[in-house]
N, C-alpha and C. Protein backbone atom coordinates (compact mmCIF):
# COMPACT_ATOMS: atom_id res chain seq x y z
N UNK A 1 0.84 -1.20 0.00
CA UNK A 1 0.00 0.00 0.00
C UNK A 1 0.88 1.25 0.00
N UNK A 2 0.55 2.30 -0.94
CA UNK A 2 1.12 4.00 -0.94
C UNK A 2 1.12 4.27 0.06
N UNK A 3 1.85 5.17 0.97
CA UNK A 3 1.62 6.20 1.43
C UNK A 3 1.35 7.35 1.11
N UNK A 4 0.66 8.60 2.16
CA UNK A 4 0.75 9.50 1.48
C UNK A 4 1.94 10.49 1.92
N UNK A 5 2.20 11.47 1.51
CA UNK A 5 3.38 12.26 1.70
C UNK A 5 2.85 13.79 1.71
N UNK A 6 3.41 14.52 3.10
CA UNK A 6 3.01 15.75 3.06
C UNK A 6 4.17 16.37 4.36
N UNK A 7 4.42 17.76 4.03
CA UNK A 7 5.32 18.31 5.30
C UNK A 7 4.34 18.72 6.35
N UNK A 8 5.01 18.41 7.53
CA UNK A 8 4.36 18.71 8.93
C UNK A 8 5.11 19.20 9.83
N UNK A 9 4.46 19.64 10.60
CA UNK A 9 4.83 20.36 12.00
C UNK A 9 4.39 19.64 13.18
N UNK A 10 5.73 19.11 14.02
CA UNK A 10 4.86 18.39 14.87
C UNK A 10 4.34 19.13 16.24
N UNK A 11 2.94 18.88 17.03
CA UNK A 11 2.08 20.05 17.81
C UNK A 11 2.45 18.95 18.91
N UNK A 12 2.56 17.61 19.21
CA UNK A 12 2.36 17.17 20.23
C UNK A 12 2.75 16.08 20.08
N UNK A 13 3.94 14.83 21.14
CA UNK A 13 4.19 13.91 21.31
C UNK A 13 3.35 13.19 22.63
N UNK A 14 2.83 11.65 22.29
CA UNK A 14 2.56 10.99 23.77
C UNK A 14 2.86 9.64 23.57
N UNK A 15 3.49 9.45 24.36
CA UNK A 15 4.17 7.92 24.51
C UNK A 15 3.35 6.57 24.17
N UNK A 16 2.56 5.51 23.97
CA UNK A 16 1.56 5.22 24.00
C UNK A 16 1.69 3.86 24.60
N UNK A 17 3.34 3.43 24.14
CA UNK A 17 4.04 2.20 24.92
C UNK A 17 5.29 1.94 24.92
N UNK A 18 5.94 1.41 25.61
CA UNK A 18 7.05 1.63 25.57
C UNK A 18 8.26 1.72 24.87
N UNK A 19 7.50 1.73 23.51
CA UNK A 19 8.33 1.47 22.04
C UNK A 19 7.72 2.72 21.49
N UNK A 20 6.47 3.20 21.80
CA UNK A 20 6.08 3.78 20.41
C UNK A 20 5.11 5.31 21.07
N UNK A 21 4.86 6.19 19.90
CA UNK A 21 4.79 7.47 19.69
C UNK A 21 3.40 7.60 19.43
N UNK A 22 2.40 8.45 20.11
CA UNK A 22 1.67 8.83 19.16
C UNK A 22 1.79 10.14 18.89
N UNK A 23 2.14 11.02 17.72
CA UNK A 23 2.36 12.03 17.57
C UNK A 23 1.35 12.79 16.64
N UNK A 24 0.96 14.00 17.13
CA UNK A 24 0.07 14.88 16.48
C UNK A 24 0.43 15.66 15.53
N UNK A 25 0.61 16.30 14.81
CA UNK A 25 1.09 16.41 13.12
C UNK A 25 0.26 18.11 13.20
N UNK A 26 0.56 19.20 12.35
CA UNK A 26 -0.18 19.70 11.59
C UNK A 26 0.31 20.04 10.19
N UNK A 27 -0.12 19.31 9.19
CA UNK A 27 0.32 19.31 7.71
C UNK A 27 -0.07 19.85 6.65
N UNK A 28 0.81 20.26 6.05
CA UNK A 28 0.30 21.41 4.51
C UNK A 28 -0.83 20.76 3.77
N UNK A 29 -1.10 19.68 3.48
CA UNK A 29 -2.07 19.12 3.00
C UNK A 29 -3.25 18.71 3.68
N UNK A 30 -3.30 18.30 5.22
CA UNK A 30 -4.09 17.61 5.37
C UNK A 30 -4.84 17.94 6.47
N UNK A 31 -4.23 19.41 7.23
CA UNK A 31 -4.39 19.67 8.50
C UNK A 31 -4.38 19.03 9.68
N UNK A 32 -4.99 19.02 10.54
CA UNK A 32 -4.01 18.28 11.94
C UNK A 32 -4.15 16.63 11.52
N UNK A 33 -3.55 16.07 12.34
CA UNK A 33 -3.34 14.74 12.04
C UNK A 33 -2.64 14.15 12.55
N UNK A 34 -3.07 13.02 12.99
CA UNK A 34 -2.57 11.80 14.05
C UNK A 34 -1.94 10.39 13.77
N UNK A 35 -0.73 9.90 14.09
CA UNK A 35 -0.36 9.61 13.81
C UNK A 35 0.28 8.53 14.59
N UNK A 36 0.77 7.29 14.49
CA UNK A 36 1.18 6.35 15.35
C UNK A 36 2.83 6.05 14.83
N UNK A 37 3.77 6.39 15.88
CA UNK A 37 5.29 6.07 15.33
C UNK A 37 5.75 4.91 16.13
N UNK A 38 5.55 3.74 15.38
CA UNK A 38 5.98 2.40 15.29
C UNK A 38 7.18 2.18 16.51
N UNK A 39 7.98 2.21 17.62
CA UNK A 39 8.88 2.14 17.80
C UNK A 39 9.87 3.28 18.01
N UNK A 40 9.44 4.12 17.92
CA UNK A 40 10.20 5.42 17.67
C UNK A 40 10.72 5.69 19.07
N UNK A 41 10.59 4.92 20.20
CA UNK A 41 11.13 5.03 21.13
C UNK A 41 12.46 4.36 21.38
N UNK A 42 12.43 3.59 20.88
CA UNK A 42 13.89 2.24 20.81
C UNK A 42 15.09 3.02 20.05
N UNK A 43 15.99 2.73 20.88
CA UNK A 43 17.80 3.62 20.50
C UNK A 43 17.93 3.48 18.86
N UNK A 44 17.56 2.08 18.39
CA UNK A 44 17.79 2.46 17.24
C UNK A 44 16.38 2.26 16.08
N UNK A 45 15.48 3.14 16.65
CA UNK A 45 14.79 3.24 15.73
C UNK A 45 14.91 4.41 14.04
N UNK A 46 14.42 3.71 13.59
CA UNK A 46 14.79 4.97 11.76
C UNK A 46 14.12 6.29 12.39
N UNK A 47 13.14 6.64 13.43
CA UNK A 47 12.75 7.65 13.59
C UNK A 47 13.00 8.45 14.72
N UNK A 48 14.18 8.10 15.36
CA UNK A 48 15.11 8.63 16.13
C UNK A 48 16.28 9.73 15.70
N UNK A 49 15.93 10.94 16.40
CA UNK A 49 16.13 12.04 15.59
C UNK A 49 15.56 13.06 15.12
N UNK A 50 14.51 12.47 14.49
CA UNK A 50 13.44 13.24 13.46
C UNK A 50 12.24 13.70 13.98
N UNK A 51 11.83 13.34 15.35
CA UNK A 51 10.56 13.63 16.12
C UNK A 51 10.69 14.04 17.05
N UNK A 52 10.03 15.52 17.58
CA UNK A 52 10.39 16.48 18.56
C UNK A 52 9.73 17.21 18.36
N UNK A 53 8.68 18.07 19.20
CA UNK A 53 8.35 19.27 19.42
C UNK A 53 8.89 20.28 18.21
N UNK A 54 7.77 20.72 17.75
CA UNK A 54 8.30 21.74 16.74
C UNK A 54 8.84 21.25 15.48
N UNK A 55 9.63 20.13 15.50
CA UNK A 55 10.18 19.95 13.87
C UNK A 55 9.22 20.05 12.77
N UNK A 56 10.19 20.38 11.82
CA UNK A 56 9.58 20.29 10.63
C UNK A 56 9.76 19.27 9.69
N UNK A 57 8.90 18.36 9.42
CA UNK A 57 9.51 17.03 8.62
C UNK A 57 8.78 17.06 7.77
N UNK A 58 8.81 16.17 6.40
CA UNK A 58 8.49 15.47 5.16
C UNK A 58 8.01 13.72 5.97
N UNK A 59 6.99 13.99 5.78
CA UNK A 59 6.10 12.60 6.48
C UNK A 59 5.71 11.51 5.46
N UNK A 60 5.59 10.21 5.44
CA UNK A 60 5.12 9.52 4.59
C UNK A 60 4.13 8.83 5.81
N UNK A 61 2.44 8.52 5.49
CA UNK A 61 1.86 7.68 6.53
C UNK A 61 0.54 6.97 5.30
N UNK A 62 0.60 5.76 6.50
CA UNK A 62 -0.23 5.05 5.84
C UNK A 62 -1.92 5.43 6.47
N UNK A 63 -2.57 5.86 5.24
CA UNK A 63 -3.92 6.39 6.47
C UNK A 63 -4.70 4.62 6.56
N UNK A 64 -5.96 5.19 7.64
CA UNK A 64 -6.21 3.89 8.12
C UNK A 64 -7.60 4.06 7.76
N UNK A 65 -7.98 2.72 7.48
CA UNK A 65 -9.35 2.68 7.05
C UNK A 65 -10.58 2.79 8.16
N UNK A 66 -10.07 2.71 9.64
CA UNK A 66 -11.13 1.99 10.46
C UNK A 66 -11.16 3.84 11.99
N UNK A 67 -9.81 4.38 11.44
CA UNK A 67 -10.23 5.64 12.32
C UNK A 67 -9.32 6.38 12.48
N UNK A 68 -9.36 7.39 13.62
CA UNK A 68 -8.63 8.93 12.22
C UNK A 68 -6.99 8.69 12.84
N UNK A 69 -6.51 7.38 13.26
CA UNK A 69 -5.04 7.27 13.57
C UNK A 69 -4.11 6.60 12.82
N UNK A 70 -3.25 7.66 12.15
CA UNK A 70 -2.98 6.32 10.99
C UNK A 70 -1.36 5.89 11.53
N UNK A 71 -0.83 5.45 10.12
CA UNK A 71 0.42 4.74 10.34
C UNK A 71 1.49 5.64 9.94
N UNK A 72 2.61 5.97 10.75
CA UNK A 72 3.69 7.27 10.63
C UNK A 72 4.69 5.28 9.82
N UNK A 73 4.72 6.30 8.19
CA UNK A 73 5.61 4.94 7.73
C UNK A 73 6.83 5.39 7.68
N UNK A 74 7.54 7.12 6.92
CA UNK A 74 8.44 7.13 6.96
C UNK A 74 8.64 8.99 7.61
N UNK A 75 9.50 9.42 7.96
CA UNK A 75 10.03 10.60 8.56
C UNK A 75 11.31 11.17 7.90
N UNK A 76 11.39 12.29 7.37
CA UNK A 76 12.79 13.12 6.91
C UNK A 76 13.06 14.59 7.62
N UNK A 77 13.62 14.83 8.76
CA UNK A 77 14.03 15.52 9.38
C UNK A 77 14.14 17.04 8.30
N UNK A 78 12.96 17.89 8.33
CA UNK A 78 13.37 19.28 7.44
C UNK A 78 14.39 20.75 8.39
N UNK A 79 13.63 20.80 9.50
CA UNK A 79 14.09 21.79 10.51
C UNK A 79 13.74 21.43 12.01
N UNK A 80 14.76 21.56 12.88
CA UNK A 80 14.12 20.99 14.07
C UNK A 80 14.41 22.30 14.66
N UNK A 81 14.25 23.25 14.41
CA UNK A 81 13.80 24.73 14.87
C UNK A 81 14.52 24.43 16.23
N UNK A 82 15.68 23.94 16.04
CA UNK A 82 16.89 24.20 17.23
C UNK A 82 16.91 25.24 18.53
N UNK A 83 16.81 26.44 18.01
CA UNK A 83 17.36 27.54 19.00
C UNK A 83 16.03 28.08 19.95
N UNK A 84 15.12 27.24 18.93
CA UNK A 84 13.58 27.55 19.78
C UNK A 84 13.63 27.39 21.54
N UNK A 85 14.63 25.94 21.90
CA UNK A 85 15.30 25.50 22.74
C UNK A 85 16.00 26.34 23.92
N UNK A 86 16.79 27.35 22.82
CA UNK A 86 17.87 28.22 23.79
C UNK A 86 16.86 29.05 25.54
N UNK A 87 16.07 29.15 25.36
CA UNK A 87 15.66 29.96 26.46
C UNK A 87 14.20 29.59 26.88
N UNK A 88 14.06 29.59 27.83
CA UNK A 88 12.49 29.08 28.44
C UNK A 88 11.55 30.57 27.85
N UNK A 89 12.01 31.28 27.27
CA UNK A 89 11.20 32.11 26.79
C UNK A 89 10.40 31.65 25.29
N UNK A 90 11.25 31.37 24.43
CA UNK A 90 11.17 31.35 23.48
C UNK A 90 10.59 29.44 23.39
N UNK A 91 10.57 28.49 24.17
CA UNK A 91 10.37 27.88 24.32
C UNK A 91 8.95 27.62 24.83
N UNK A 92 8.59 28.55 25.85
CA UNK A 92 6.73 28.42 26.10
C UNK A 92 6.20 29.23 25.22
N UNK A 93 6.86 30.24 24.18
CA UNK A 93 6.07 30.88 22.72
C UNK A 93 6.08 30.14 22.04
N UNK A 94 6.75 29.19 21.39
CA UNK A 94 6.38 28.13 20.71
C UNK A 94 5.88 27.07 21.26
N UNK A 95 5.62 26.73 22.43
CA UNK A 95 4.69 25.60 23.00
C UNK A 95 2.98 26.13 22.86
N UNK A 96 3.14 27.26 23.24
CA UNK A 96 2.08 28.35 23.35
C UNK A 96 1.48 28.42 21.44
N UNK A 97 2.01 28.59 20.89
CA UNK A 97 1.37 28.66 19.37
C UNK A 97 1.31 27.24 18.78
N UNK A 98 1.66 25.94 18.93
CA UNK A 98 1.35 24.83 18.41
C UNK A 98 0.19 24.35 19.64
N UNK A 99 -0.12 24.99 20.48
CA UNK A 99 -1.07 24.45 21.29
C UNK A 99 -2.30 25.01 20.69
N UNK A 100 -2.46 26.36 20.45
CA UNK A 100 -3.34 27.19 19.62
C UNK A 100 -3.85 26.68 18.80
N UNK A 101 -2.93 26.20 17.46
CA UNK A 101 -3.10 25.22 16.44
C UNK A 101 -3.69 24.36 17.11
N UNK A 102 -3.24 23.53 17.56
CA UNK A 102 -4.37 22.31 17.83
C UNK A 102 -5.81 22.53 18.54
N UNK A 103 -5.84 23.11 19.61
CA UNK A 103 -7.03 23.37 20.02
C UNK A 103 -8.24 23.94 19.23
N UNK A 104 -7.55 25.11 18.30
CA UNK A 104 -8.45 26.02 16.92
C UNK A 104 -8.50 25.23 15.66
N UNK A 105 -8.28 24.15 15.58
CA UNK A 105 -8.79 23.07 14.33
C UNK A 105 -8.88 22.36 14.90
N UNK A 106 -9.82 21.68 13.29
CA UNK A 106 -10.19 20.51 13.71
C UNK A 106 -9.91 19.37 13.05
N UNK A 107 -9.64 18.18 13.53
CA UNK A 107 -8.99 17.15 12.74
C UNK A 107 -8.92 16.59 10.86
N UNK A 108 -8.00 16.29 10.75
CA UNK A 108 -7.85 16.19 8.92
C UNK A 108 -8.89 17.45 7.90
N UNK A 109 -8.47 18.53 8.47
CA UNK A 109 -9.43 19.57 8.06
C UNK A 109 -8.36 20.38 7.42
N UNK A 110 -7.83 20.66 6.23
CA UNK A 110 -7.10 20.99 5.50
C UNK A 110 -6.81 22.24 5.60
N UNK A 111 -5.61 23.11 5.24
CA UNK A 111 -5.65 24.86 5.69
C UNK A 111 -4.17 25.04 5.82
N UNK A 112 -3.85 25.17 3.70
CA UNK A 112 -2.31 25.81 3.83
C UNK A 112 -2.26 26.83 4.45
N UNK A 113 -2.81 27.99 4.80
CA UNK A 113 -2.29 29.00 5.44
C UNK A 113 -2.25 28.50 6.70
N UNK A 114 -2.56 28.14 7.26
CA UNK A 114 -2.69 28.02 8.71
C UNK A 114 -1.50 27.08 9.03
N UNK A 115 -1.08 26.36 8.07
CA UNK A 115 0.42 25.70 7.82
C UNK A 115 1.77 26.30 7.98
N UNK A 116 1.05 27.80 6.90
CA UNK A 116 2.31 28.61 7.08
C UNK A 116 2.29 30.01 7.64
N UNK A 117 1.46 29.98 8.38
CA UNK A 117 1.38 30.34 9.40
C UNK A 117 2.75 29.95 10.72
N UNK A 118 2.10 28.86 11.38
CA UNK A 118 2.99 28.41 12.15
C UNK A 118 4.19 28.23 11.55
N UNK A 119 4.32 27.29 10.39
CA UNK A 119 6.19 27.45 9.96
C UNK A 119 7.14 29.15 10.09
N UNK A 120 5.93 29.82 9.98
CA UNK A 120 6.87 31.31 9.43
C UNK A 120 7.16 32.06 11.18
N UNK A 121 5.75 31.57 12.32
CA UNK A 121 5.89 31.89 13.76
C UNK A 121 7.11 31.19 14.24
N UNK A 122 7.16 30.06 14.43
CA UNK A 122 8.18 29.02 14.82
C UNK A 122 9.18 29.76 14.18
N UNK A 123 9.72 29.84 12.62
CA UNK A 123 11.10 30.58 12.51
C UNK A 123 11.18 32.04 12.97
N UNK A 124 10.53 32.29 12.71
CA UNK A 124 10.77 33.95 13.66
C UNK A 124 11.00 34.21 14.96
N UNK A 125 10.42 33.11 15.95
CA UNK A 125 10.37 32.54 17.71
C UNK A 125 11.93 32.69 17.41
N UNK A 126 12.72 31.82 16.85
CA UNK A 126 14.07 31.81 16.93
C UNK A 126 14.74 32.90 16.88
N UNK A 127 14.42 33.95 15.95
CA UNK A 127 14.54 35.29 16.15
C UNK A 127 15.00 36.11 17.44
N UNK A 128 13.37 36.24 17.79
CA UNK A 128 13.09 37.51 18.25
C UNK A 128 11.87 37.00 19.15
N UNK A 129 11.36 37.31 20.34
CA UNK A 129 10.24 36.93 21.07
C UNK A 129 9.52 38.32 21.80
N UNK A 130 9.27 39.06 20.90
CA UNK A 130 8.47 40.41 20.83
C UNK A 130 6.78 39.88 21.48
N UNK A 131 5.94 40.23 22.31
CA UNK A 131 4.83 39.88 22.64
C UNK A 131 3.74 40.36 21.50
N UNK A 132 4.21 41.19 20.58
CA UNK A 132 3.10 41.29 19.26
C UNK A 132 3.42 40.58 18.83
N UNK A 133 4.05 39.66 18.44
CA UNK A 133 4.44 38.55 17.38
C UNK A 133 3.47 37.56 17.71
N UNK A 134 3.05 37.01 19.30
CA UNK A 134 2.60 36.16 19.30
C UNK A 134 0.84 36.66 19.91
N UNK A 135 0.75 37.55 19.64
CA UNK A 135 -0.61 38.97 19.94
C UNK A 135 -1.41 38.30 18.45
N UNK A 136 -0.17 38.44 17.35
CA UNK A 136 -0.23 38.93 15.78
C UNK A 136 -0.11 37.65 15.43
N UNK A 137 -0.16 36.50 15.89
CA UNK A 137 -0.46 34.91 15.65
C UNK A 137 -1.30 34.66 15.84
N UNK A 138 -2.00 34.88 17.03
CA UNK A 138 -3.44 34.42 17.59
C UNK A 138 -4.44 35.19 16.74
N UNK A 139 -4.45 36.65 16.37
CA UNK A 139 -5.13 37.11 15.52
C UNK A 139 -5.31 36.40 14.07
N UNK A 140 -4.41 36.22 13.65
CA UNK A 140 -3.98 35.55 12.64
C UNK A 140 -4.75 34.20 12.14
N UNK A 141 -4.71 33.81 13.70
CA UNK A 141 -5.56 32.03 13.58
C UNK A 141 -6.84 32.01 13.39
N UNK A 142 -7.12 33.04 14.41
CA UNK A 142 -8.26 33.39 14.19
C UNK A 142 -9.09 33.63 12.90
N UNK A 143 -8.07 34.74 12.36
CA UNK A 143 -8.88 34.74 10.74
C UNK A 143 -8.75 33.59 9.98
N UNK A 144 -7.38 32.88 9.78
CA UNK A 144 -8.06 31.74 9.21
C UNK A 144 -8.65 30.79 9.07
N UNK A 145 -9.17 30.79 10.67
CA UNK A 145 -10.19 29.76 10.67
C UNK A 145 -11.94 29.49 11.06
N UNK A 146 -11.38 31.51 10.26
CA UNK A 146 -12.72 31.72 10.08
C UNK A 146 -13.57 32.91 10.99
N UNK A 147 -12.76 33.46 11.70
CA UNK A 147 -13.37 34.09 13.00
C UNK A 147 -12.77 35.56 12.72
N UNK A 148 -13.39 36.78 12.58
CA UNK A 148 -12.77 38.13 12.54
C UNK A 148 -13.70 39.14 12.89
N UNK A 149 -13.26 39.39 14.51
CA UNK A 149 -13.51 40.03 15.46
C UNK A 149 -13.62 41.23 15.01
N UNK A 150 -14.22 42.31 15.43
CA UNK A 150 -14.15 43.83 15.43
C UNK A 150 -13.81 44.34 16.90
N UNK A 151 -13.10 45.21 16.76
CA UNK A 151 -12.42 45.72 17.91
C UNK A 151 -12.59 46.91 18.14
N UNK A 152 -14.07 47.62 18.45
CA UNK A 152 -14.51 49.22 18.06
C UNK A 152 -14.20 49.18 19.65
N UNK A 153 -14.88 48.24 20.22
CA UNK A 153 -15.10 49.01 21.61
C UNK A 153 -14.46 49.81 22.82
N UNK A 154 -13.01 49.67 22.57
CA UNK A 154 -11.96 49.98 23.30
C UNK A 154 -11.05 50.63 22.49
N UNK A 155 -11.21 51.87 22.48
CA UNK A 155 -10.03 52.95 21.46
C UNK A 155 -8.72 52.49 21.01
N UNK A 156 -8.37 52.34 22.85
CA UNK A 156 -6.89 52.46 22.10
C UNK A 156 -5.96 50.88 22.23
N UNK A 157 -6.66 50.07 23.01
CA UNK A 157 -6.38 48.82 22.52
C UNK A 157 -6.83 48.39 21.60
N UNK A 158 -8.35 48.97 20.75
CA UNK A 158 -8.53 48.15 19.67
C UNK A 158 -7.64 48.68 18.51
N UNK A 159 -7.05 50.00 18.59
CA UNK A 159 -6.09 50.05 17.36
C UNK A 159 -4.77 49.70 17.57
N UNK A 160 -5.10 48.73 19.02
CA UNK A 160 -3.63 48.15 18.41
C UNK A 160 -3.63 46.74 17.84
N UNK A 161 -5.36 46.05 18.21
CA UNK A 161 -5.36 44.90 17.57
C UNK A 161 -5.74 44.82 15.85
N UNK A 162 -6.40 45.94 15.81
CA UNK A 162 -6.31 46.08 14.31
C UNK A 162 -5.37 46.18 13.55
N UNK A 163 -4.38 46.86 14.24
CA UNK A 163 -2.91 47.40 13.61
C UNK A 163 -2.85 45.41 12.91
N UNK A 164 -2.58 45.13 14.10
CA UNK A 164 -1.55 43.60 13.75
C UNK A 164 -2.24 42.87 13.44
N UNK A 165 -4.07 42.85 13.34
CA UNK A 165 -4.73 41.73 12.29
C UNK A 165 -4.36 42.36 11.02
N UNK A 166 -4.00 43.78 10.61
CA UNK A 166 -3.73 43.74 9.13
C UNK A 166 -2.30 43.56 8.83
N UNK A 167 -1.57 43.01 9.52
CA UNK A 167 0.00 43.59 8.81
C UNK A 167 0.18 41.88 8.93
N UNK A 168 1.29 42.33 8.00
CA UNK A 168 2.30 40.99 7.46
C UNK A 168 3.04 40.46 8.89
N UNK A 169 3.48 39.43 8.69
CA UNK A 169 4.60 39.42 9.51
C UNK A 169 5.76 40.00 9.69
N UNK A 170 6.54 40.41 8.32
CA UNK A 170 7.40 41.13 8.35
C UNK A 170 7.18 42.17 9.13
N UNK A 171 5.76 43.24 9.05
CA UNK A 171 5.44 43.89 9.55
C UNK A 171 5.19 44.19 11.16
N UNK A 172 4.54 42.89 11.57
CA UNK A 172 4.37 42.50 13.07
C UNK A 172 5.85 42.55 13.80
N UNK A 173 6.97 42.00 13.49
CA UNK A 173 8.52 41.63 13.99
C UNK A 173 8.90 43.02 14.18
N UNK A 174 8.53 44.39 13.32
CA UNK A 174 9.06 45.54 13.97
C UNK A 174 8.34 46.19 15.05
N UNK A 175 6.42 45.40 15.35
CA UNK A 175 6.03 46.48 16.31
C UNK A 175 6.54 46.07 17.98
N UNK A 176 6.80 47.33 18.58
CA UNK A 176 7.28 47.72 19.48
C UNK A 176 6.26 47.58 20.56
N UNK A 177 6.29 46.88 21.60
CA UNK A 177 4.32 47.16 22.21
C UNK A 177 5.23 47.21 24.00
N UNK A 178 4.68 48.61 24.94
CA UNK A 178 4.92 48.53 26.17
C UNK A 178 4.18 47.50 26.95
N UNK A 179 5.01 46.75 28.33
CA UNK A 179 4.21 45.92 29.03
C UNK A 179 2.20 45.90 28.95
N UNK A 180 2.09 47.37 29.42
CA UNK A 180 0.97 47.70 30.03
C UNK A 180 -0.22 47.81 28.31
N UNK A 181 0.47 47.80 27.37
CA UNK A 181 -0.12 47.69 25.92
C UNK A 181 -0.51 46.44 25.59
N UNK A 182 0.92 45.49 26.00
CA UNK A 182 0.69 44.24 25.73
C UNK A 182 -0.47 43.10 26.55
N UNK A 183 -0.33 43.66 27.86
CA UNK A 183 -0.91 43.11 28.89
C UNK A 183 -2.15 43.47 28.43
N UNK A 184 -3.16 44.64 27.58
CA UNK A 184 -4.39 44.83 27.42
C UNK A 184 -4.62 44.16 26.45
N UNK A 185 -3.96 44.25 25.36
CA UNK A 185 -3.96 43.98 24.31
C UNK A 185 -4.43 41.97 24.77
N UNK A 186 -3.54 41.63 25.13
CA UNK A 186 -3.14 39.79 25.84
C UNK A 186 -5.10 39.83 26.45
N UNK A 187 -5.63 40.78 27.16
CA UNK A 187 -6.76 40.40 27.90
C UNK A 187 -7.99 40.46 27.08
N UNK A 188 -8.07 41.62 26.03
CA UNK A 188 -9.48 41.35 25.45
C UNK A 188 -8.60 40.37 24.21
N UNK A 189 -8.05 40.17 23.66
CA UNK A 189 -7.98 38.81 22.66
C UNK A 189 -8.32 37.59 23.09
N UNK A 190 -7.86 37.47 24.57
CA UNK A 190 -7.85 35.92 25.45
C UNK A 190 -9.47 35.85 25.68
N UNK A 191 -9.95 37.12 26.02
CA UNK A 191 -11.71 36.60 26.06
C UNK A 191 -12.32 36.63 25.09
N UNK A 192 -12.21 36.80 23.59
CA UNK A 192 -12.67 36.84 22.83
C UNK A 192 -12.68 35.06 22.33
N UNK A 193 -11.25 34.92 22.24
CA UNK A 193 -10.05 33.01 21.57
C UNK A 193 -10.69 32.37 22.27
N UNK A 194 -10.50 32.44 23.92
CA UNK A 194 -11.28 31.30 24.27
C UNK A 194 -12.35 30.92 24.11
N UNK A 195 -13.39 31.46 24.04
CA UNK A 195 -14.74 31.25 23.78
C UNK A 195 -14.83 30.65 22.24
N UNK A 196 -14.36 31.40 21.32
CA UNK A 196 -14.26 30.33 19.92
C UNK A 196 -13.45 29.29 19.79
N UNK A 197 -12.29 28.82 20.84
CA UNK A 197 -11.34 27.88 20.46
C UNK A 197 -11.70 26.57 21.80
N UNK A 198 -12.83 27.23 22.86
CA UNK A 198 -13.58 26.27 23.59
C UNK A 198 -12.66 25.82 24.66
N UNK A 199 -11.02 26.72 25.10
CA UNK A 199 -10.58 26.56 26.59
C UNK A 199 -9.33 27.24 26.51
N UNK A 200 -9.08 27.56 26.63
CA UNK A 200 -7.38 28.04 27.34
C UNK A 200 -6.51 27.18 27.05
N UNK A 201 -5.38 27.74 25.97
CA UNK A 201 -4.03 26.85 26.26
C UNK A 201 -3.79 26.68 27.93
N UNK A 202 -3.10 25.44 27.84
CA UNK A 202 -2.34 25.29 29.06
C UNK A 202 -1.13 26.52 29.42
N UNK A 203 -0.47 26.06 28.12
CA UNK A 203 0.81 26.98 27.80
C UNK A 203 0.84 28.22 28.51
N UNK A 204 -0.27 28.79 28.14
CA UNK A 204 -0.52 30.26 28.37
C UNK A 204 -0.21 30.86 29.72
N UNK A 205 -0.64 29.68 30.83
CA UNK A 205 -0.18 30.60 32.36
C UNK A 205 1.54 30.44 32.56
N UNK A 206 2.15 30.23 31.49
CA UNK A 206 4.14 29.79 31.65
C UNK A 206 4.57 31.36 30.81
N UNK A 207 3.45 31.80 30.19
CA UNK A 207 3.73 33.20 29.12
C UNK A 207 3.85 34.04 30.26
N UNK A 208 5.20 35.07 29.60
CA UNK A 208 5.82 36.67 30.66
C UNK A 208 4.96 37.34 29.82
């Protein structure tokens, strides 16, 4: 039997036995997606290496006929977004935005942007860990998955969430935002997300 082949981002590892992986995926083709890694726990398994929080791999899996967990057949290591690592900062912003992802979709539900989305957050995390960046992600998810808030009611925090639902990323990486901006800005978005994304990252109470 084929596999199919698509690049992914991985959102979540859980052990399932003492050999093996079940790992949560979100992929350019196919949107989130679940996945079972054979062994991937054993020293010398082929997929030792290649599976970790955050990487970016070229996946081959066998889907399954009987329910939505299929078979992780082969793995090619693209980026393991290394430096994401360097600092517990930059480390609960990217735990914090693949948690987002998963909670705000919904399974094998397809959505290149929302793909590259996270690939382009994750490389920039390595960067730079500006609190609009990840203000200007959540907005972001939001629109693509369908949800776009108006922000009249509050002057001068809502022009700052408007600012960063319209700008690029390039754009977002230069804005500058004070604690007491960010901190407003962080409170009406969080009551707006949760209610459409149905709970609170975990992540979120480890965020400065």
């Amino acid at each position: 039997m084929d596999g199919e082949r698509t690049e992914a981002i991985v959102l979540r590892l859980q052990p399932v036995t003492e050999s093996s992986l079940l790992v949560t995926w979100f992929t350019r083709e196919f949107g989130k997606l679940k996945t079972l890694a054979k062994g991937a726990r054993r020293p010398k398994s082929s997929f030792r290496g290649k599976i970790d929080l955050f990487y970016l791999d070229e996946i081959v899996f066998l889907r399954s006929k009987r329910s939505d967990l299929h078979l992780l057949q082969d793995c090619f290591l693209d980026d393991p977004h290394r430096k994401l690592r360097n600092t517990v900062e930059t480390l609960t912003a990217a735990s914090y935005v693949c948690e987002l992802v998963e909670v705000g979709t919904e399974r094998e539900d397809a959505n290149p942007k929302i793909f590259e989305l996270l690939a382009g957050i994750l490389g920039e995390l390595e960067r730079a860990g500006e609190p609009a960046l990840l203000i200007w992600f959540e907005l972001q998810l939001l629109a693509a998955t369908g949800w776009k808030p108006k922000w009249e009611k509050r002057a001068g925090v809502s022009r700052v969430l408007a600012s960063l639902a319209a700008a690029s990323l390039k754009a977002a990486r230069r804005v500058r935002l004070s604690e007491a901006q960010a901190q407003e800005a962080r409170q009406v978005l969080w009551q707006f997300s949760d209610v459409q994304f149905g709970r609170a990252p975990r992540a979120r109470r480890f965020l400065r």
